[in-house]
N, C-alpha and C. Protein backbone atom coordinates (compact mmCIF):
# COMPACT_ATOMS: atom_id res chain seq x y z
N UNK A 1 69.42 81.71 119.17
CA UNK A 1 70.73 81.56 118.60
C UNK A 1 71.65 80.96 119.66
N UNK A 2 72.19 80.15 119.50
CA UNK A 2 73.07 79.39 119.83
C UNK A 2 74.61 80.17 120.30
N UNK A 3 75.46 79.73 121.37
CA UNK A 3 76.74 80.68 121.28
C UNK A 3 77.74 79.46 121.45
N UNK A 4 78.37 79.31 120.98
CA UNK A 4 79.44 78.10 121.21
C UNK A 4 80.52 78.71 122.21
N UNK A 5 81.08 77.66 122.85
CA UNK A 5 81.89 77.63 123.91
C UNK A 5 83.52 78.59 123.24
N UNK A 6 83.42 78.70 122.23
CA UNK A 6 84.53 79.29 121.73
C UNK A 6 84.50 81.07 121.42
N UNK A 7 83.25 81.48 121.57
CA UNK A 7 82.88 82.83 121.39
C UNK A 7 82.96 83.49 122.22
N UNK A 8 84.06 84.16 122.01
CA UNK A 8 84.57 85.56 122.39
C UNK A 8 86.21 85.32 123.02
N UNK A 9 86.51 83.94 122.89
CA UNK A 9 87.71 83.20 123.26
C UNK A 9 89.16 84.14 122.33
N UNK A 10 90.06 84.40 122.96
CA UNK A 10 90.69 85.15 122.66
C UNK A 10 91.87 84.28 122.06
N UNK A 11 92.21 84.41 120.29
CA UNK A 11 93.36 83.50 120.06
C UNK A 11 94.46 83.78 120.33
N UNK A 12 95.24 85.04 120.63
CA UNK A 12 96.44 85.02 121.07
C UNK A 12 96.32 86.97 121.69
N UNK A 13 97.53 87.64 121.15
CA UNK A 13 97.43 88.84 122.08
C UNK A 13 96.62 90.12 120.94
N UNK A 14 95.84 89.62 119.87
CA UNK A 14 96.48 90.34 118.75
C UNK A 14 94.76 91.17 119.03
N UNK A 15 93.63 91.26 119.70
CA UNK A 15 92.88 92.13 120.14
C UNK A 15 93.59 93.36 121.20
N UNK A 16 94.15 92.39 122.26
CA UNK A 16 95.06 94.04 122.86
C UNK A 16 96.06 94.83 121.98
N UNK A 17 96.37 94.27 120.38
CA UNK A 17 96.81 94.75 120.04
C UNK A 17 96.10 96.10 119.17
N UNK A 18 95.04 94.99 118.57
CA UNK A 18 93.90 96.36 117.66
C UNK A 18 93.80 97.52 119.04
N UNK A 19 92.99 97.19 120.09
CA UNK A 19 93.26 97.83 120.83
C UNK A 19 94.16 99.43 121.23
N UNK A 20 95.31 99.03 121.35
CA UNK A 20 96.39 99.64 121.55
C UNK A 20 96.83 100.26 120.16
N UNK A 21 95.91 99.73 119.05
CA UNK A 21 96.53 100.41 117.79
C UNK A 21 95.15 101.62 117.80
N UNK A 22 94.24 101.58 118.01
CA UNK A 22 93.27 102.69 117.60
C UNK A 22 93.73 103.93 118.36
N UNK A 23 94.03 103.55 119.51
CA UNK A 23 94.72 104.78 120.62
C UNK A 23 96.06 105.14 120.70
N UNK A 24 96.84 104.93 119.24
CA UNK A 24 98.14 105.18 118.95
C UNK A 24 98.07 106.74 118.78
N UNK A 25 99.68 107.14 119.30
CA UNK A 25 99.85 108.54 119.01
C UNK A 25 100.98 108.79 118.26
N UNK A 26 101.22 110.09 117.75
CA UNK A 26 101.96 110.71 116.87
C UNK A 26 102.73 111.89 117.44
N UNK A 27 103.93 112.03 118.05
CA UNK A 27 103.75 113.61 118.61
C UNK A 27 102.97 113.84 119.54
N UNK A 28 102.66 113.18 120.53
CA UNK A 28 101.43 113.53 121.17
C UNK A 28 100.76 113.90 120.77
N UNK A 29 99.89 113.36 119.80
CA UNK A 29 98.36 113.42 119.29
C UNK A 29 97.76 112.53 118.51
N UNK A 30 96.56 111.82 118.62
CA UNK A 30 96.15 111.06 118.27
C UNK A 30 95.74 110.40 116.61
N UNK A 31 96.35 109.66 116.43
CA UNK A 31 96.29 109.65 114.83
C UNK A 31 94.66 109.42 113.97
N UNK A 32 93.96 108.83 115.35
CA UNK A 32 92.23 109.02 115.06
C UNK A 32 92.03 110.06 116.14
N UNK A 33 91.39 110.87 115.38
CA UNK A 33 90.86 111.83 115.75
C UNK A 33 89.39 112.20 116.85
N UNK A 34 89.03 111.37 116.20
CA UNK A 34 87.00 110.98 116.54
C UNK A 34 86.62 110.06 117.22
N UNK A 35 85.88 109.62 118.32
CA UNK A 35 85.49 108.19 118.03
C UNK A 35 84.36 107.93 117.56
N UNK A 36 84.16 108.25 116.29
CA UNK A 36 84.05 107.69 115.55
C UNK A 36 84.96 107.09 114.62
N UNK A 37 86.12 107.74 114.06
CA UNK A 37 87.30 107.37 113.53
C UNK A 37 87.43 105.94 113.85
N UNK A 38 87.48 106.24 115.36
CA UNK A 38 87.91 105.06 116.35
C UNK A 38 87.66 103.95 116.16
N UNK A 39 86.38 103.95 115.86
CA UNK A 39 85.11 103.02 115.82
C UNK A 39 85.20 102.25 114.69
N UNK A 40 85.46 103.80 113.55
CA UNK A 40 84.99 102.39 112.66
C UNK A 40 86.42 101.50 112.35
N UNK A 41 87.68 102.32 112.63
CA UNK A 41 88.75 101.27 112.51
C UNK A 41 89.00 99.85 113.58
N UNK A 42 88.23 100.09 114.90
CA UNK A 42 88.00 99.03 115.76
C UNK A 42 87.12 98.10 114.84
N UNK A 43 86.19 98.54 114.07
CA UNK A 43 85.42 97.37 113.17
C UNK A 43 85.91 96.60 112.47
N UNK A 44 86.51 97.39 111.78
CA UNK A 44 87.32 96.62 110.57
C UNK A 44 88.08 95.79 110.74
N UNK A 45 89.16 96.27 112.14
CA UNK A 45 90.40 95.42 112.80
C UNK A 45 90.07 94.05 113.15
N UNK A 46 88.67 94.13 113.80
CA UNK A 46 88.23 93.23 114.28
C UNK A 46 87.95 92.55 113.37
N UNK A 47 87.18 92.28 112.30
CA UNK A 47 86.62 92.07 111.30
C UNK A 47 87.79 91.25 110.40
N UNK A 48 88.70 91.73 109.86
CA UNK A 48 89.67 91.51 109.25
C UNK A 48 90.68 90.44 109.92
N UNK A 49 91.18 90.83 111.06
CA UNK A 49 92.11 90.47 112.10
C UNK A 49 91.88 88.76 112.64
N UNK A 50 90.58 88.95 112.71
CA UNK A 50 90.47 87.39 113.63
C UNK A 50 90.91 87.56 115.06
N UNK A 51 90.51 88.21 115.67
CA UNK A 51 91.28 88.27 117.57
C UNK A 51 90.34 87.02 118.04
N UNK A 52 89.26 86.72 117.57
CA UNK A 52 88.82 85.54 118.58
C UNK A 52 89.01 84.86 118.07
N UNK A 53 88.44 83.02 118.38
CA UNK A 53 88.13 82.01 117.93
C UNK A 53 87.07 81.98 117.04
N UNK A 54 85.80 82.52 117.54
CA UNK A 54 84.24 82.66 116.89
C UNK A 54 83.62 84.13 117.75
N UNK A 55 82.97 84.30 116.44
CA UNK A 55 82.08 85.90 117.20
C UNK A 55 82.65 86.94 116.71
N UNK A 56 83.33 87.05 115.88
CA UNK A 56 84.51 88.62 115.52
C UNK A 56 83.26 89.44 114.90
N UNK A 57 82.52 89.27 113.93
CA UNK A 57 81.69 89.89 113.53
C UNK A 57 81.03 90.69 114.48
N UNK A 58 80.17 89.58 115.30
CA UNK A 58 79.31 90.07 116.28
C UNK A 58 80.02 91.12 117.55
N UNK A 59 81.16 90.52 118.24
CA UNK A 59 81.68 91.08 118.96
C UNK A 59 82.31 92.53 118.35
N UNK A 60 83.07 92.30 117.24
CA UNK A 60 83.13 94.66 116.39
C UNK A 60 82.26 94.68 116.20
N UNK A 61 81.21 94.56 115.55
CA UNK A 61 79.79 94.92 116.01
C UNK A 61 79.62 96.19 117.46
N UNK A 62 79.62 94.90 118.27
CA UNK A 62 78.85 95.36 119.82
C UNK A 62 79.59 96.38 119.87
N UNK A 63 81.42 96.60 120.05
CA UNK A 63 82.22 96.96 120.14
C UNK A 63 82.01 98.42 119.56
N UNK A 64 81.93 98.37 118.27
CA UNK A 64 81.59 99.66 117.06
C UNK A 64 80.38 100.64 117.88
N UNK A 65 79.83 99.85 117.98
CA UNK A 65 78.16 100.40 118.88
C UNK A 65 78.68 101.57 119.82
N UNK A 66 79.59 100.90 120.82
CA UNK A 66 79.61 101.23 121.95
C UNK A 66 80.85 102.36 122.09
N UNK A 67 81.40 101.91 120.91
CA UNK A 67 83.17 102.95 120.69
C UNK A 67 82.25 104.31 120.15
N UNK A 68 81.38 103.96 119.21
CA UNK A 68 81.06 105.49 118.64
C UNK A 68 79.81 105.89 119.41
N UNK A 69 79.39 105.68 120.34
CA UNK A 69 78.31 106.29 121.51
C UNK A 69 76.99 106.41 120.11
N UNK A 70 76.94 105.13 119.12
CA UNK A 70 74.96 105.22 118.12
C UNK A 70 74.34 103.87 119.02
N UNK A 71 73.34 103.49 118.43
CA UNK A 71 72.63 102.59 118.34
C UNK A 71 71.99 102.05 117.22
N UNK A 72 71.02 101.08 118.13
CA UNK A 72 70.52 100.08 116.59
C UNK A 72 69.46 101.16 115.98
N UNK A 73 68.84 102.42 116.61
CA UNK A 73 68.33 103.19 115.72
C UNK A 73 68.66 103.95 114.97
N UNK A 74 70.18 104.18 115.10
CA UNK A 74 70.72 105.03 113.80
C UNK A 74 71.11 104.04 112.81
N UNK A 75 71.57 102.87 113.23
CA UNK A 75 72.10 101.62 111.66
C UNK A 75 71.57 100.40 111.94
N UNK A 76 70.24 100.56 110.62
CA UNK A 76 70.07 98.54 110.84
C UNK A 76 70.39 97.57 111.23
N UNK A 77 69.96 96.73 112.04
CA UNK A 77 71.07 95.13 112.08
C UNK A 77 71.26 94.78 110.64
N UNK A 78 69.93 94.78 109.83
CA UNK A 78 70.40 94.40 108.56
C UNK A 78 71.66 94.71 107.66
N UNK A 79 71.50 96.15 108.07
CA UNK A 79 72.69 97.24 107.19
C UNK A 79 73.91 96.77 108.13
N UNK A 80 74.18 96.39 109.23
CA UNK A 80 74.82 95.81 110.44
C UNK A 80 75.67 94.72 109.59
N UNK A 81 74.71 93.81 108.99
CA UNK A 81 75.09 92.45 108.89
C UNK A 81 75.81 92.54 107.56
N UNK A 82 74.68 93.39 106.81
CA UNK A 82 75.46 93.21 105.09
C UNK A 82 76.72 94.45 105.35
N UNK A 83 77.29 95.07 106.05
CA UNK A 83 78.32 96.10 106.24
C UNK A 83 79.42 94.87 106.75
N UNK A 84 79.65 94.26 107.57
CA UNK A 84 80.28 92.87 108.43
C UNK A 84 80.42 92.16 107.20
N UNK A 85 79.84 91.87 106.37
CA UNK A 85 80.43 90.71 105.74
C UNK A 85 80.57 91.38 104.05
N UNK A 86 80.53 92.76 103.80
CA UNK A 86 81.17 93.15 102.86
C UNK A 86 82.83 93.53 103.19
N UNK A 87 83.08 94.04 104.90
CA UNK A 87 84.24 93.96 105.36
C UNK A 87 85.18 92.82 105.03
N UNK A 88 84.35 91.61 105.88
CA UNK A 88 85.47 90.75 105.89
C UNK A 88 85.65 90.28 104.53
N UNK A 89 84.70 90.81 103.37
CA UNK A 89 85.02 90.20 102.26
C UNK A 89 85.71 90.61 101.10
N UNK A 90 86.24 91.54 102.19
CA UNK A 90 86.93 93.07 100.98
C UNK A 90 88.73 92.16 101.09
N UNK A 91 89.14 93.57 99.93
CA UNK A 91 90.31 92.88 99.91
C UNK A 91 91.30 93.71 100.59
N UNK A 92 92.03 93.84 101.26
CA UNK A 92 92.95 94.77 102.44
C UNK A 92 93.16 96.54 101.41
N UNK A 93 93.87 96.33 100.53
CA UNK A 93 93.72 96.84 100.11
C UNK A 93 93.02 98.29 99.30
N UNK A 94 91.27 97.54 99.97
CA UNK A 94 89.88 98.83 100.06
C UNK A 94 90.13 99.50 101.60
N UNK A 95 90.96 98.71 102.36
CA UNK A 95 90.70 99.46 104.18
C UNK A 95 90.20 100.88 103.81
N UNK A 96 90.87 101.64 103.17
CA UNK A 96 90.46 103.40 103.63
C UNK A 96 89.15 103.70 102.97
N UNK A 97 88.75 102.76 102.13
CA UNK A 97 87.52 102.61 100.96
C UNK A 97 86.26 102.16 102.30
N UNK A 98 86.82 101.32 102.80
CA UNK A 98 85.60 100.27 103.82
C UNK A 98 85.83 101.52 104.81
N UNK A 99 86.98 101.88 105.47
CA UNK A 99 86.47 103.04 107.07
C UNK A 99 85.61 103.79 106.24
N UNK A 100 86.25 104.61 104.98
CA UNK A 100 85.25 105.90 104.59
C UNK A 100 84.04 105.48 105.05
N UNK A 101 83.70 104.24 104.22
CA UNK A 101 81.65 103.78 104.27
C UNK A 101 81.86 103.37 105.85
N UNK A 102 82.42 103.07 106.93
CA UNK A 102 81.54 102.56 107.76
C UNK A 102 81.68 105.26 108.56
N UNK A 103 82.78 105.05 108.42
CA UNK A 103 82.40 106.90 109.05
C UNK A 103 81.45 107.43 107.99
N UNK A 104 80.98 107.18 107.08
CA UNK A 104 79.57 108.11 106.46
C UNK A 104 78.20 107.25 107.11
N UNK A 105 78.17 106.34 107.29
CA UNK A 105 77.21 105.62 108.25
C UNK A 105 77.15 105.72 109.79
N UNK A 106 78.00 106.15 110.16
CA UNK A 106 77.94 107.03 111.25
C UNK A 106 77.70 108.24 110.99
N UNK A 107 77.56 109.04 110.58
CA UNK A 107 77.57 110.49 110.55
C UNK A 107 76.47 110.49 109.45
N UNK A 108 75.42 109.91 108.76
CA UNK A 108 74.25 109.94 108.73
C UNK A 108 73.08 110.37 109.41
């Protein structure tokens, strides 16, 4: 697979922003709870958002992996791939519909 010179290229500030939004607080306390919570709203953000040029999939992906401490033996690449592009293909509107399914796929 091929990686083009534009992957993982950052289009403006709006990843430090997902960022800085998963680790938002309330009262001093965290409005995600889990990381997993964490995780799967880092997916989606990413997913939805566009923070790079090319790679958003792949990169919340890696990201998701690594925020909720699984691996590729608890969730398919396949289930990986068709989860990524039922995201980006949802309509904003499902967000709490899409975290639910990606936190019951964690906690499988």
């Amino acid at each position: 697979m091929e990686i083009s010179n534009l992957f993982g290229a950052e289009r403006d500030n709006s990843f430090k922003g997902i960022l800085c939004n998963i680790d938002q607080t309330f009262d001093g306390k965290s409005l995600y709870n889990s990381a997993e919570e964490k995780a799967a709203h880092l997916l989606y953000c990413i997913i939805k958002d566009q923070p790079f040029s090319d790679g958003n999939k792949r990169i919340g992906y890696l990201l998701y992996l690594t925020k909720a401490k699984i691996g590729l033996k608890n969730i398919g690449v396949s289930a990986m791939t068709s989860l990524a592009l039922l995201i980006a293909e949802s309509d904003p509107i499902q967000k709490e519909l899409m975290i639910n399914l990606i936190m019951n796929l964690i906690n499988d």
